[in-house]
PDB file of N, CA and C in Angstrom:
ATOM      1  N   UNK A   1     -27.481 -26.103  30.064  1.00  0.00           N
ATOM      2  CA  UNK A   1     -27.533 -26.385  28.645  1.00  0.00           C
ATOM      3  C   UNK A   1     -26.588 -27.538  28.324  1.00  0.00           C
ATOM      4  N   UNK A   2     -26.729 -28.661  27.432  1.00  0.00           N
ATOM      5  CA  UNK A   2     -26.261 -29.277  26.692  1.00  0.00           C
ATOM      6  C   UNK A   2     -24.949 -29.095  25.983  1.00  0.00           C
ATOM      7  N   UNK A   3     -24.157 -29.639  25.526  1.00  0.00           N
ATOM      8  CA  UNK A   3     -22.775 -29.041  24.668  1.00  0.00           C
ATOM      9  C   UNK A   3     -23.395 -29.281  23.646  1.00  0.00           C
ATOM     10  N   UNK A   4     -23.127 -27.783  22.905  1.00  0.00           N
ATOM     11  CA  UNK A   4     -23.585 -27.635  21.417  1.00  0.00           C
ATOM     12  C   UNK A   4     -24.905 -26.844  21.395  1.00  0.00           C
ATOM     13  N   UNK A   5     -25.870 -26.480  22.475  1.00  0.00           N
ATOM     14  CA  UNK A   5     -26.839 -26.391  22.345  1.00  0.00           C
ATOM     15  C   UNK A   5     -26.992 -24.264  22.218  1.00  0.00           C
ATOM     16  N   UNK A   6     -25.263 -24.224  23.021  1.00  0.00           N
ATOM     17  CA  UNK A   6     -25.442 -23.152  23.137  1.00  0.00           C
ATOM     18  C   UNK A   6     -24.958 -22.058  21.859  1.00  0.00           C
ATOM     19  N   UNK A   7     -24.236 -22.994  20.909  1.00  0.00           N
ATOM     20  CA  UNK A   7     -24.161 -22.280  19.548  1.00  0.00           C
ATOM     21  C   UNK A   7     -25.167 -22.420  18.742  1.00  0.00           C
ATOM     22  N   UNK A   8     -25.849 -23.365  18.843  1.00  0.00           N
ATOM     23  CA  UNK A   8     -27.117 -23.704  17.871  1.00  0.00           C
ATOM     24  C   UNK A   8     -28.094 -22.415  18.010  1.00  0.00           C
ATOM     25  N   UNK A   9     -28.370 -21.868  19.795  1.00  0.00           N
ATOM     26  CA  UNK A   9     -29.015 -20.839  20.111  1.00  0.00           C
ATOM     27  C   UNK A   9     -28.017 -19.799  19.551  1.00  0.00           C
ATOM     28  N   UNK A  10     -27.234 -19.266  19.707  1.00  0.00           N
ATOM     29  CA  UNK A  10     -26.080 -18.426  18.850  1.00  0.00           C
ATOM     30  C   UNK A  10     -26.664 -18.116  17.670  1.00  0.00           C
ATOM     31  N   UNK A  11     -26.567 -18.963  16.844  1.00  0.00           N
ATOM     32  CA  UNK A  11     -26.561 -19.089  15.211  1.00  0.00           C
ATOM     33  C   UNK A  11     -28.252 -19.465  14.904  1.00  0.00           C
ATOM     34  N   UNK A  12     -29.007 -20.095  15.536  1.00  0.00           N
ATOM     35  CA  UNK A  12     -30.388 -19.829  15.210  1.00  0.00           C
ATOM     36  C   UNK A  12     -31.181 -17.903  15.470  1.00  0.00           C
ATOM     37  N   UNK A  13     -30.079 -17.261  15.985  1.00  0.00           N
ATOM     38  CA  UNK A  13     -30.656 -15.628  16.010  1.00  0.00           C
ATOM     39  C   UNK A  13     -29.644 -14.565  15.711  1.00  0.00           C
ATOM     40  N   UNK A  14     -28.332 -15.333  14.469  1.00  0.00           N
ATOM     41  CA  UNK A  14     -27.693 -14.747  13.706  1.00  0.00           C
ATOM     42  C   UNK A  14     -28.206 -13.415  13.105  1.00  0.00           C
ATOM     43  N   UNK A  15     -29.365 -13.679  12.574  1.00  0.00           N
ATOM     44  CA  UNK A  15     -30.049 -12.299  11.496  1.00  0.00           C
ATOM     45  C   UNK A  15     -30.157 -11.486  12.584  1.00  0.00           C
ATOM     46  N   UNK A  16     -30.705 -11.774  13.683  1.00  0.00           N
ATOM     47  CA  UNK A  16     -31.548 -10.957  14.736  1.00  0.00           C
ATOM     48  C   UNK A  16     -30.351  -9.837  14.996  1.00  0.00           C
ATOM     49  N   UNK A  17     -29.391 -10.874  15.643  1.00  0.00           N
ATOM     50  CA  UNK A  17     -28.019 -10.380  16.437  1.00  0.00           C
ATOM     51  C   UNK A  17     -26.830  -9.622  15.291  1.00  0.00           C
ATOM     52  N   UNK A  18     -26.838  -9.675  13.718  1.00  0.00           N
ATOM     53  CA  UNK A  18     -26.184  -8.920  12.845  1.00  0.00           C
ATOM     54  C   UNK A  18     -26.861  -7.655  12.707  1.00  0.00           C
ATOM     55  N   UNK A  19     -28.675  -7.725  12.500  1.00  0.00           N
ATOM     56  CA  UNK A  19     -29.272  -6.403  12.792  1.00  0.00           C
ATOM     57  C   UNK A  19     -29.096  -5.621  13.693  1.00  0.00           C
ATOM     58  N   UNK A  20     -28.931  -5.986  15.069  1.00  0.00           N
ATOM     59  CA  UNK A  20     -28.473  -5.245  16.173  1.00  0.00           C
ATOM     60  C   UNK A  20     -27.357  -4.669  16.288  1.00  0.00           C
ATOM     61  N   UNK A  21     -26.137  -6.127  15.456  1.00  0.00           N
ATOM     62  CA  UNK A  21     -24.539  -5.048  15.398  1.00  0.00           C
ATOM     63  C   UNK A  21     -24.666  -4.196  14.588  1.00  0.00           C
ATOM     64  N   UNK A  22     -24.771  -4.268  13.296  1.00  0.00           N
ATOM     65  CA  UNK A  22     -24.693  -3.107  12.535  1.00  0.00           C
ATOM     66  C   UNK A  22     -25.601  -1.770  12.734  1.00  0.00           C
ATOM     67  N   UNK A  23     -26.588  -2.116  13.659  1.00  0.00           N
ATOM     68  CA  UNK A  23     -27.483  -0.727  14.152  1.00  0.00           C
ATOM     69  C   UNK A  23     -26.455   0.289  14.919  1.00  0.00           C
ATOM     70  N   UNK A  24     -25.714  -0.584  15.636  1.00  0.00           N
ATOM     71  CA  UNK A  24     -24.995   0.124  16.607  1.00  0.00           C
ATOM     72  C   UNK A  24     -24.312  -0.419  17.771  1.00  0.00           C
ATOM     73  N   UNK A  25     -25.161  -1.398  18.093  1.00  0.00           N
ATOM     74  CA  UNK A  25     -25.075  -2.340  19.416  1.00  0.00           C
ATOM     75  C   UNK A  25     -23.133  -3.084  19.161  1.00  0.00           C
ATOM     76  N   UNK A  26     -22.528  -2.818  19.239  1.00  0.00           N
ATOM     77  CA  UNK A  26     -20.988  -3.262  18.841  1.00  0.00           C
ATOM     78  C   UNK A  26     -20.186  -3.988  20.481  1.00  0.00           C
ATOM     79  N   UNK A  27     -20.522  -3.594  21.449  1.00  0.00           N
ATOM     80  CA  UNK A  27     -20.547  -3.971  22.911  1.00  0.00           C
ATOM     81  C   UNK A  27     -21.177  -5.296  22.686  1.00  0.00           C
ATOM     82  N   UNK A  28     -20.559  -6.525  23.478  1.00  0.00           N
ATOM     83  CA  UNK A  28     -20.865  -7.718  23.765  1.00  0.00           C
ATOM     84  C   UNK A  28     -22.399  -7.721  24.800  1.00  0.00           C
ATOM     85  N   UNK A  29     -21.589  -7.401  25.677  1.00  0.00           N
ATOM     86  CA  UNK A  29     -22.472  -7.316  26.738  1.00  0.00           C
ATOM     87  C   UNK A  29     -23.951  -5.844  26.962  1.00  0.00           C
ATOM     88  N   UNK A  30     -23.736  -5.218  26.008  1.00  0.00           N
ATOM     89  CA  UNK A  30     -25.529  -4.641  25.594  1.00  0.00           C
ATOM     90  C   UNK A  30     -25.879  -5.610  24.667  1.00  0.00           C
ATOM     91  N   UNK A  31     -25.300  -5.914  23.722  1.00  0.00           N
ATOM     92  CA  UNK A  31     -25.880  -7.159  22.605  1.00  0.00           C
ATOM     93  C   UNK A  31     -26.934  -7.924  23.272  1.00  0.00           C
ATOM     94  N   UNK A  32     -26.048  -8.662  24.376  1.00  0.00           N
ATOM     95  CA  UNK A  32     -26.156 -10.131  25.314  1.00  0.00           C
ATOM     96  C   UNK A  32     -27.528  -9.490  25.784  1.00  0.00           C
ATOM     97  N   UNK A  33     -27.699  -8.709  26.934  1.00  0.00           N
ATOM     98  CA  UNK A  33     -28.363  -7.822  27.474  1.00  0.00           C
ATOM     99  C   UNK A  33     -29.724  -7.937  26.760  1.00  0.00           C
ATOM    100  N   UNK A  34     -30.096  -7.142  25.554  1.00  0.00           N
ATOM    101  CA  UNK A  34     -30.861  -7.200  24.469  1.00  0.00           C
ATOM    102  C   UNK A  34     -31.407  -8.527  24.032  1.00  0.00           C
ATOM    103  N   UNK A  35     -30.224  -8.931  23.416  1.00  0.00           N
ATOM    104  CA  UNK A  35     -30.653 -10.104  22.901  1.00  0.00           C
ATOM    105  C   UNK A  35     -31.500 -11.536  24.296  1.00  0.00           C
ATOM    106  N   UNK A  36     -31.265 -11.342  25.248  1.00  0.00           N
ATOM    107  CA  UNK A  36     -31.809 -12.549  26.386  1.00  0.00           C
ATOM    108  C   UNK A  36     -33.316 -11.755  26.860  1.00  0.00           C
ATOM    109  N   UNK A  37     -33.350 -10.508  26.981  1.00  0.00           N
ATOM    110  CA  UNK A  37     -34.610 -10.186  27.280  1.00  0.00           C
ATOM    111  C   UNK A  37     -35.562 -10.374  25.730  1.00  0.00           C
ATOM    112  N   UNK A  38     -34.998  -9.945  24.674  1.00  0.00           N
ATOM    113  CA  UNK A  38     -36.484  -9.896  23.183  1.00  0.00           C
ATOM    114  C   UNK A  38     -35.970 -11.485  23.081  1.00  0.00           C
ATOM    115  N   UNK A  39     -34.800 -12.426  22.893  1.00  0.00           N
ATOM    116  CA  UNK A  39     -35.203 -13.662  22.468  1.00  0.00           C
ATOM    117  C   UNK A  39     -35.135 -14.603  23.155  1.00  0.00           C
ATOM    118  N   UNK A  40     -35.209 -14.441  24.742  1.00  0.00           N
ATOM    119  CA  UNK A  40     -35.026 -15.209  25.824  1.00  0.00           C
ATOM    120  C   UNK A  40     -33.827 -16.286  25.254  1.00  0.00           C
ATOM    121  N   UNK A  41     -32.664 -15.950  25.408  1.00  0.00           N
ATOM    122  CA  UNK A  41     -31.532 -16.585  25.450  1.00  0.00           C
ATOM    123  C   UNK A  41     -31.536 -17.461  26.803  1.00  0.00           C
ATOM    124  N   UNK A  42     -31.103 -18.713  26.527  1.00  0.00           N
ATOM    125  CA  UNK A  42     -30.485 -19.806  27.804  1.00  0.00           C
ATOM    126  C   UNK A  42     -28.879 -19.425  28.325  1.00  0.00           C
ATOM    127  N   UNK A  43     -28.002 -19.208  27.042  1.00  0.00           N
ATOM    128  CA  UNK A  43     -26.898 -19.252  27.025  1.00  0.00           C
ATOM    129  C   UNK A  43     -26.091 -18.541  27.899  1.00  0.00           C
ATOM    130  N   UNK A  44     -24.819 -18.908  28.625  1.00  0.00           N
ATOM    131  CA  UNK A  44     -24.424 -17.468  29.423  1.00  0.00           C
ATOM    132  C   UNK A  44     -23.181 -16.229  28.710  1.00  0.00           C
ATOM    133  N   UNK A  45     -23.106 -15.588  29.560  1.00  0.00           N
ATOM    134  CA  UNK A  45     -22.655 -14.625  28.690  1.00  0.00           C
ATOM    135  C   UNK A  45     -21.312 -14.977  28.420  1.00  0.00           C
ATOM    136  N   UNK A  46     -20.649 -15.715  29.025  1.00  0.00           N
ATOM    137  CA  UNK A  46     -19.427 -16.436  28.662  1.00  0.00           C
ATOM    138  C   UNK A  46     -19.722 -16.818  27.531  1.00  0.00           C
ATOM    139  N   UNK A  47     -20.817 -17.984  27.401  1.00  0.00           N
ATOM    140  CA  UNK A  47     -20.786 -18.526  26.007  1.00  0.00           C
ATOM    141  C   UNK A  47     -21.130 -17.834  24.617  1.00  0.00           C
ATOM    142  N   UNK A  48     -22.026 -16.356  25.073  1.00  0.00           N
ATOM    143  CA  UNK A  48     -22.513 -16.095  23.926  1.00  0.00           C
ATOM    144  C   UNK A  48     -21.417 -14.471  23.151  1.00  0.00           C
ATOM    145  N   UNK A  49     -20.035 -14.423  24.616  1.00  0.00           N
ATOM    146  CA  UNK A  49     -19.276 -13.388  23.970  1.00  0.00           C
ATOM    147  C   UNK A  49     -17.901 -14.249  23.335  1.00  0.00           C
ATOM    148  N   UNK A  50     -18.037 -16.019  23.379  1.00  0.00           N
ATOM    149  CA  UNK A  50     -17.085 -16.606  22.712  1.00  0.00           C
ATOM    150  C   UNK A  50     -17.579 -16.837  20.982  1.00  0.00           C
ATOM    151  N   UNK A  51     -18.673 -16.798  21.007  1.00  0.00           N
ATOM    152  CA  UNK A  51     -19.284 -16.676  19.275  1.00  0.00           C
ATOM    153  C   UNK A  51     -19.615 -15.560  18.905  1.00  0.00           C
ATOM    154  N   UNK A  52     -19.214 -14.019  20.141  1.00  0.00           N
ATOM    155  CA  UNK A  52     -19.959 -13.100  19.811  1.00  0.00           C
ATOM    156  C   UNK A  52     -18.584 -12.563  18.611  1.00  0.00           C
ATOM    157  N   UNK A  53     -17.599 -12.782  19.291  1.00  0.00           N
ATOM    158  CA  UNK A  53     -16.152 -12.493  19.129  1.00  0.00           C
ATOM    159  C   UNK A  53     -15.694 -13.141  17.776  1.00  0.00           C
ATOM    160  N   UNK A  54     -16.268 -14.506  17.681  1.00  0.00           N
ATOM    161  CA  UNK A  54     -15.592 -15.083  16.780  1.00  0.00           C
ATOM    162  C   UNK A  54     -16.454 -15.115  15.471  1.00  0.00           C
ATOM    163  N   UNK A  55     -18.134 -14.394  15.560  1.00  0.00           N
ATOM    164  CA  UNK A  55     -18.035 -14.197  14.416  1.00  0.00           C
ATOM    165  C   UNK A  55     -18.158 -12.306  14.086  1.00  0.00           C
ATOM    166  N   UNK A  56     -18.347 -11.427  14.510  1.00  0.00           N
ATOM    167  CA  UNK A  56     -18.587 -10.141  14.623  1.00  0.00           C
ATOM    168  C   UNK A  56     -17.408 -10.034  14.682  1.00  0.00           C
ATOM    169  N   UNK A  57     -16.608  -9.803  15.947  1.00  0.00           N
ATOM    170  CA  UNK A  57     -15.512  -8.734  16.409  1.00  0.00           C
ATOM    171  C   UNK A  57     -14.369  -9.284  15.163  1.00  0.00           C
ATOM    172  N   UNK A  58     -13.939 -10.222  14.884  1.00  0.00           N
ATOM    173  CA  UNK A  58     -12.687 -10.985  14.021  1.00  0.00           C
ATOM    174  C   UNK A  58     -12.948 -10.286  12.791  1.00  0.00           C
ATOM    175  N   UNK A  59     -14.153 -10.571  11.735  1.00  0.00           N
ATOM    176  CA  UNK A  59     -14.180 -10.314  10.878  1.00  0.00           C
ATOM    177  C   UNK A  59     -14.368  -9.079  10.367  1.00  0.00           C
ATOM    178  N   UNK A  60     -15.333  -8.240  11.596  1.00  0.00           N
ATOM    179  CA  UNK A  60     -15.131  -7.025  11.586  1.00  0.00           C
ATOM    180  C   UNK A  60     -13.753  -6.191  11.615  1.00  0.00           C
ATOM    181  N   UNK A  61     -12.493  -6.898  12.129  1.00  0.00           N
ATOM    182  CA  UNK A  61     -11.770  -5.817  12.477  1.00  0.00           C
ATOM    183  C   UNK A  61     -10.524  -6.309  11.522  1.00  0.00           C
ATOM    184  N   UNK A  62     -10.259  -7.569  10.764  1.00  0.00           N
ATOM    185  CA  UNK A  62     -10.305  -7.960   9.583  1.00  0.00           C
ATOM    186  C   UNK A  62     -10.665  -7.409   8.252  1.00  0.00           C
ATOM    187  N   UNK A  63     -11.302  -7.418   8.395  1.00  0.00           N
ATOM    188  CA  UNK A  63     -11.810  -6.408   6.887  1.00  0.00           C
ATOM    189  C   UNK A  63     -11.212  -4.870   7.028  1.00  0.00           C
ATOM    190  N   UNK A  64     -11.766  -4.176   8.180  1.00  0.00           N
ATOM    191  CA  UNK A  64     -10.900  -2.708   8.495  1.00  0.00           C
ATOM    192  C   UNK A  64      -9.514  -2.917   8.461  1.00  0.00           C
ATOM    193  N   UNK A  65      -8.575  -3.623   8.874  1.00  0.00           N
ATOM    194  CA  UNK A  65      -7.844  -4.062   8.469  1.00  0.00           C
ATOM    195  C   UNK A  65      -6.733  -4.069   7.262  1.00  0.00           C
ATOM    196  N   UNK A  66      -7.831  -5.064   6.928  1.00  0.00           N
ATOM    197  CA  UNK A  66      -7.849  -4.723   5.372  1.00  0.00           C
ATOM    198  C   UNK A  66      -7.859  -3.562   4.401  1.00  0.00           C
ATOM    199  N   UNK A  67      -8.396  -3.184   4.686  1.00  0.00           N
ATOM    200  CA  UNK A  67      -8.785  -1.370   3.464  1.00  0.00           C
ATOM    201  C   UNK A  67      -7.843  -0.492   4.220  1.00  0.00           C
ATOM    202  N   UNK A  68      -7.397  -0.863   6.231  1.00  0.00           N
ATOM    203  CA  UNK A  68      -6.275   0.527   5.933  1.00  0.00           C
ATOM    204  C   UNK A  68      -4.712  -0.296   5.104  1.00  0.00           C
ATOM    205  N   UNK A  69      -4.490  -1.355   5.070  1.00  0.00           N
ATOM    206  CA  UNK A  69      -3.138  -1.939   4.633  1.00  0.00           C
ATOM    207  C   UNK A  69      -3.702  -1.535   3.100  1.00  0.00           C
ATOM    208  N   UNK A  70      -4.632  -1.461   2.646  1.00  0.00           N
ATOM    209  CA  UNK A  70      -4.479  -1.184   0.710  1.00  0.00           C
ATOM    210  C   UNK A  70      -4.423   0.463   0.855  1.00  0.00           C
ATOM    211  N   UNK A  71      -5.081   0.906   1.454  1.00  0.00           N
ATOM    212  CA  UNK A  71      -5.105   2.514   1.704  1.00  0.00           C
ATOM    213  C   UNK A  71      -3.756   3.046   1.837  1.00  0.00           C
ATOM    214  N   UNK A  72      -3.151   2.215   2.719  1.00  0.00           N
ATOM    215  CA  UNK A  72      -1.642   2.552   2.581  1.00  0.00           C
ATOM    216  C   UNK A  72      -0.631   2.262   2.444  1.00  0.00           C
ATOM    217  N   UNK A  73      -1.160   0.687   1.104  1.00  0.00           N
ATOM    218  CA  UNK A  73      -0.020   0.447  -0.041  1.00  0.00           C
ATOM    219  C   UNK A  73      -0.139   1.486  -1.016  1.00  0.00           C
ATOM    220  N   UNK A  74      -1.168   1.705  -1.478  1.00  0.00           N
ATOM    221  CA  UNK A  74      -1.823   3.005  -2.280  1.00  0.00           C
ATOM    222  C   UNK A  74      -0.908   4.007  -2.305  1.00  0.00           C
ATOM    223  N   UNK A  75      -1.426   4.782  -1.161  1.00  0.00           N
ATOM    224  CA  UNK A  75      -0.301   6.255  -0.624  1.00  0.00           C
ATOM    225  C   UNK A  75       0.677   5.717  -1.041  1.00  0.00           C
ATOM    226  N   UNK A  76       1.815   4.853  -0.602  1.00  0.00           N
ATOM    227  CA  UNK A  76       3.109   4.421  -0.267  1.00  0.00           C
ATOM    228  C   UNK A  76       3.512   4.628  -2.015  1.00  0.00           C
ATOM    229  N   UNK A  77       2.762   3.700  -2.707  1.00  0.00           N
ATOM    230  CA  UNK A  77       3.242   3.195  -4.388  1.00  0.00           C
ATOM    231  C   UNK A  77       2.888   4.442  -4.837  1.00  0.00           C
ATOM    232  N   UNK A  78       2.269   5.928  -4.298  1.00  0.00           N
ATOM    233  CA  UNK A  78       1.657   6.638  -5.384  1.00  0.00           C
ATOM    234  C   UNK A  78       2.627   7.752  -4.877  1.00  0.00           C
ATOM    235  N   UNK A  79       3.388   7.858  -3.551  1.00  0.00           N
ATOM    236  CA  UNK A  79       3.963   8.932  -3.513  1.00  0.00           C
ATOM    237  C   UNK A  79       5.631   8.599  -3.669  1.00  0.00           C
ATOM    238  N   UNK A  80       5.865   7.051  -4.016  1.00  0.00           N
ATOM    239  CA  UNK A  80       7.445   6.672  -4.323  1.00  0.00           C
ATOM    240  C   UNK A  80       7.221   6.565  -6.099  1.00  0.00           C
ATOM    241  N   UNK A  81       6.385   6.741  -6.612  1.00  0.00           N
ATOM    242  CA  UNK A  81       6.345   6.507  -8.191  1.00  0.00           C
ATOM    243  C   UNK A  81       7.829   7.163  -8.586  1.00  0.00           C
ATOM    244  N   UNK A  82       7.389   8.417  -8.291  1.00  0.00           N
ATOM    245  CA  UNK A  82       8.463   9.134  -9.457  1.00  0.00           C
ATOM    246  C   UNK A  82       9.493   9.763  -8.776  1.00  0.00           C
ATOM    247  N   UNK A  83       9.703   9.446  -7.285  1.00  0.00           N
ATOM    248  CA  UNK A  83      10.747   9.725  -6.951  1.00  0.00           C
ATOM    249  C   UNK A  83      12.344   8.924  -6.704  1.00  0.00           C
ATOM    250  N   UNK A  84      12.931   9.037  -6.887  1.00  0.00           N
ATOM    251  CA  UNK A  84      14.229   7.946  -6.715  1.00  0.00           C
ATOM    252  C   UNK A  84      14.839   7.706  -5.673  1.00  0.00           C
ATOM    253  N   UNK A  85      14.955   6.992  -4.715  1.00  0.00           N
ATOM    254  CA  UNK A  85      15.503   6.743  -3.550  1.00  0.00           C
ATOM    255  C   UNK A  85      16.850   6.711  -3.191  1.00  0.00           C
ATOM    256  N   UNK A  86      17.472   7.321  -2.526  1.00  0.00           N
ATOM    257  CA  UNK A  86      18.601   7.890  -2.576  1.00  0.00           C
ATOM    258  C   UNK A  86      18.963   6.983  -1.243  1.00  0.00           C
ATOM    259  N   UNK A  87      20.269   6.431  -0.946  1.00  0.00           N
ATOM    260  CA  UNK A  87      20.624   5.637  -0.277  1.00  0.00           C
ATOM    261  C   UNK A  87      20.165   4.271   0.160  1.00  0.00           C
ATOM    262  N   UNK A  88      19.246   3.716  -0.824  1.00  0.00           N
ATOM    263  CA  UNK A  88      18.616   2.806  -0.178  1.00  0.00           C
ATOM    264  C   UNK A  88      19.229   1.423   0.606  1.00  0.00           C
ATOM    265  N   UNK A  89      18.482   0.522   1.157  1.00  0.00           N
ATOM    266  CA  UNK A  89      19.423  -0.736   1.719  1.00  0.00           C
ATOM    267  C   UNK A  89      19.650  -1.602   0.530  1.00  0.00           C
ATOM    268  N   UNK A  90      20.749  -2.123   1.083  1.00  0.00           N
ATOM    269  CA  UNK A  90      20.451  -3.846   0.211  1.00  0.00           C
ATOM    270  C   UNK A  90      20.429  -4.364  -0.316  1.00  0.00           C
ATOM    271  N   UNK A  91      19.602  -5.182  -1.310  1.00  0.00           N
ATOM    272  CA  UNK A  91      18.584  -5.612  -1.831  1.00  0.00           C
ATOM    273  C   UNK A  91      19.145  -7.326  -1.663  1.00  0.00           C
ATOM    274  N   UNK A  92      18.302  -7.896  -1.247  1.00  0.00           N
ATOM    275  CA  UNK A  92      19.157 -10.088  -1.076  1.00  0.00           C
ATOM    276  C   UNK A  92      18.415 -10.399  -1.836  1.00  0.00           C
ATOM    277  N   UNK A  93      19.680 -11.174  -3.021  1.00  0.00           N
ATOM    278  CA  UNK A  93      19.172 -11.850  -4.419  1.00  0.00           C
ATOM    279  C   UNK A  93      19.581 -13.287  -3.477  1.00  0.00           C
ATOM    280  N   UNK A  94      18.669 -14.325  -3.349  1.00  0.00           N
ATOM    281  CA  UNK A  94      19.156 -15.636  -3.008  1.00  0.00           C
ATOM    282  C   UNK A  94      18.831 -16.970  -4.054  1.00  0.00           C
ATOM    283  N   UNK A  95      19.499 -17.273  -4.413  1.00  0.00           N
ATOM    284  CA  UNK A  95      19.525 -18.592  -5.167  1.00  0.00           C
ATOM    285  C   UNK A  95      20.149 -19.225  -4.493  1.00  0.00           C
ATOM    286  N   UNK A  96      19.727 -21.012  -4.673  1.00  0.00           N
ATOM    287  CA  UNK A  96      19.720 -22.367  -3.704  1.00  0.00           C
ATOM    288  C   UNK A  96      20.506 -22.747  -4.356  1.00  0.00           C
ATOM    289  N   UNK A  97      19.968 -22.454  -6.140  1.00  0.00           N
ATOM    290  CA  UNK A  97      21.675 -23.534  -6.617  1.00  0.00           C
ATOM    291  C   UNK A  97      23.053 -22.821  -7.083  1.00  0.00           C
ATOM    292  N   UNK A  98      23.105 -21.597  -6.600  1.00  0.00           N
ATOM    293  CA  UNK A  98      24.286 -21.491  -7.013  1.00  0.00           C
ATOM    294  C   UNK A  98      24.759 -21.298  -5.978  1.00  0.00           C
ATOM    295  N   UNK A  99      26.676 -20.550  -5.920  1.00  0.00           N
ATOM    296  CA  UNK A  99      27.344 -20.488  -5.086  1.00  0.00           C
ATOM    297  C   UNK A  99      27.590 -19.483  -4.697  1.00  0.00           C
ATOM    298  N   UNK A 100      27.003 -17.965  -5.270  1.00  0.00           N
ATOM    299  CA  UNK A 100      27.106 -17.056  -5.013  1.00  0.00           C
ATOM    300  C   UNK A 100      25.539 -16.427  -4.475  1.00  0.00           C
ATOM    301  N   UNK A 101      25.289 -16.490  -3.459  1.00  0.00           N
ATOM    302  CA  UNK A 101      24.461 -16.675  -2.599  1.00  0.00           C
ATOM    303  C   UNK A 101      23.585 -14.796  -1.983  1.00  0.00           C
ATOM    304  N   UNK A 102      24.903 -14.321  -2.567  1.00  0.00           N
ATOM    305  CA  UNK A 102      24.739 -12.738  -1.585  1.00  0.00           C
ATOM    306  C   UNK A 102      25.545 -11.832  -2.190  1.00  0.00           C
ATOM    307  N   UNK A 103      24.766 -10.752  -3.317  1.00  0.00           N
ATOM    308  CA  UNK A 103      25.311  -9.930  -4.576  1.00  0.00           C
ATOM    309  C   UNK A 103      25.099  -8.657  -4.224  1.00  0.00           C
ATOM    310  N   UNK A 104      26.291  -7.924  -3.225  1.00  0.00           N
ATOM    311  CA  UNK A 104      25.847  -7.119  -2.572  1.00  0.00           C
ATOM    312  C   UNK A 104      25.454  -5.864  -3.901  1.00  0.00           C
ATOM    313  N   UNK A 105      26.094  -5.623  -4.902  1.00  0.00           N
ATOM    314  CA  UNK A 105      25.738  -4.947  -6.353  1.00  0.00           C
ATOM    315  C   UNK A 105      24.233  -5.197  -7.027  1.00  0.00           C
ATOM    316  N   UNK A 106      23.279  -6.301  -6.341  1.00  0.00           N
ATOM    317  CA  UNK A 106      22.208  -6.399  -7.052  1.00  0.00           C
ATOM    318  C   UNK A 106      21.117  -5.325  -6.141  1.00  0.00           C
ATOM    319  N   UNK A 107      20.648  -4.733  -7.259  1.00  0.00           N
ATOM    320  CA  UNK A 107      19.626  -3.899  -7.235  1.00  0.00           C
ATOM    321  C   UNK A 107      20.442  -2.251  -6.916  1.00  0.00           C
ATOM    322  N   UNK A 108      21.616  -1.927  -7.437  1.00  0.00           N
ATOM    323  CA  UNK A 108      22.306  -0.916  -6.839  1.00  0.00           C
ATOM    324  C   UNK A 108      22.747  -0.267  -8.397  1.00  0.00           C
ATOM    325  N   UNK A 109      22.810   0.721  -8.337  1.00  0.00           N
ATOM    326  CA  UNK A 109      23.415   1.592  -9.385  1.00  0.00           C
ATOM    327  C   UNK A 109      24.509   2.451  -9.018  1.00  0.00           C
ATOM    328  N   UNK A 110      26.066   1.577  -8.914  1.00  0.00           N
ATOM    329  CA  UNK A 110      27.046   2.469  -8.240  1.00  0.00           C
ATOM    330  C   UNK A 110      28.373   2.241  -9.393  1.00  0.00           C
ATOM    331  N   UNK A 111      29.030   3.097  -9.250  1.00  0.00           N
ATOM    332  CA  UNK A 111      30.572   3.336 -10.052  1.00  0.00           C
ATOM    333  C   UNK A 111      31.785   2.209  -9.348  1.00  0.00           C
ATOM    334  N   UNK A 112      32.061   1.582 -10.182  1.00  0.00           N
ATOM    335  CA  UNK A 112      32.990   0.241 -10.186  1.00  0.00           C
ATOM    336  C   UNK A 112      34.619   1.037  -8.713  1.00  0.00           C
ATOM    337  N   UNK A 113      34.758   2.464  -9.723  1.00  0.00           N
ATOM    338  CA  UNK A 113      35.308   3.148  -8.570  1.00  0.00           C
ATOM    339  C   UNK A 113      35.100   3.872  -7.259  1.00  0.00           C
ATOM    340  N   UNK A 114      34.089   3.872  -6.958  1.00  0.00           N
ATOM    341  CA  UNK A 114      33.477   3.681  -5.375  1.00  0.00           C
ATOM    342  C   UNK A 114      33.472   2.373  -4.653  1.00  0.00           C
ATOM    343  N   UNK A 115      33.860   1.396  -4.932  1.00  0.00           N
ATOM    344  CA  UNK A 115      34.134   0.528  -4.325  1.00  0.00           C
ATOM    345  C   UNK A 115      35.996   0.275  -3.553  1.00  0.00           C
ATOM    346  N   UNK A 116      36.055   0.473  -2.660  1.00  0.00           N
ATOM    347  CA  UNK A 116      37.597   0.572  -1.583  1.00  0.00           C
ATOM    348  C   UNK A 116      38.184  -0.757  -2.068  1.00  0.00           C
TER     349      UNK A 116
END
């Protein structure tokens, strides 16, 4: 094959090859398999699990991804609502123009006499 010829075959049996992932077919190599016997593919399987990857497997596992990090900002913000955190770290206030750079009192609720 040609350079270029083998994504063009790729992406000219996009519909074909998204019907097959989402049926079930999620394996590169049954895809490949499938797909070279019903659409007589040229391409080799090197080439067709480097577009298989980059458009299926990425975005697929991207998006899942996705919904568990909101799933469990969710939990996180819904079970710290109303409780108060007791020892927490920290908190770094940084400003560029001033000279006080690092307020170890910001974000803290403590008695002037607890401090040594």
């Amino acid at each position: 094959m040609k350079k270029g010829e083998a994504k063009i075959e790729f992406f000219s049996n996009l519909e074909y090859l998204k019907k097959e992932f989402e049926s079930g077919l999620v394996v590169s190599k049954f895809l490949y398999n499938k797909a070279k016997t019903n659409k007589n593919l040229k391409m080799s399987y090197k080439q067709f699990n480097k577009y298989f990857n980059e458009t299926f497997k990425d975005t697929h596992n991207q998006s899942k991804i996705a919904l568990k990090s909101k799933n469990n900002l969710n939990e996180y913000q819904s079970s710290t609502k109303d409780k108060k955190i007791k020892n927490e770290p920290l908190k770094l206030k940084i400003q560029t123009n001033s000279k006080n750079v690092f307020n170890a009192k910001f974000g803290k609720e403590f008695k002037e006499s607890d401090i040594l």
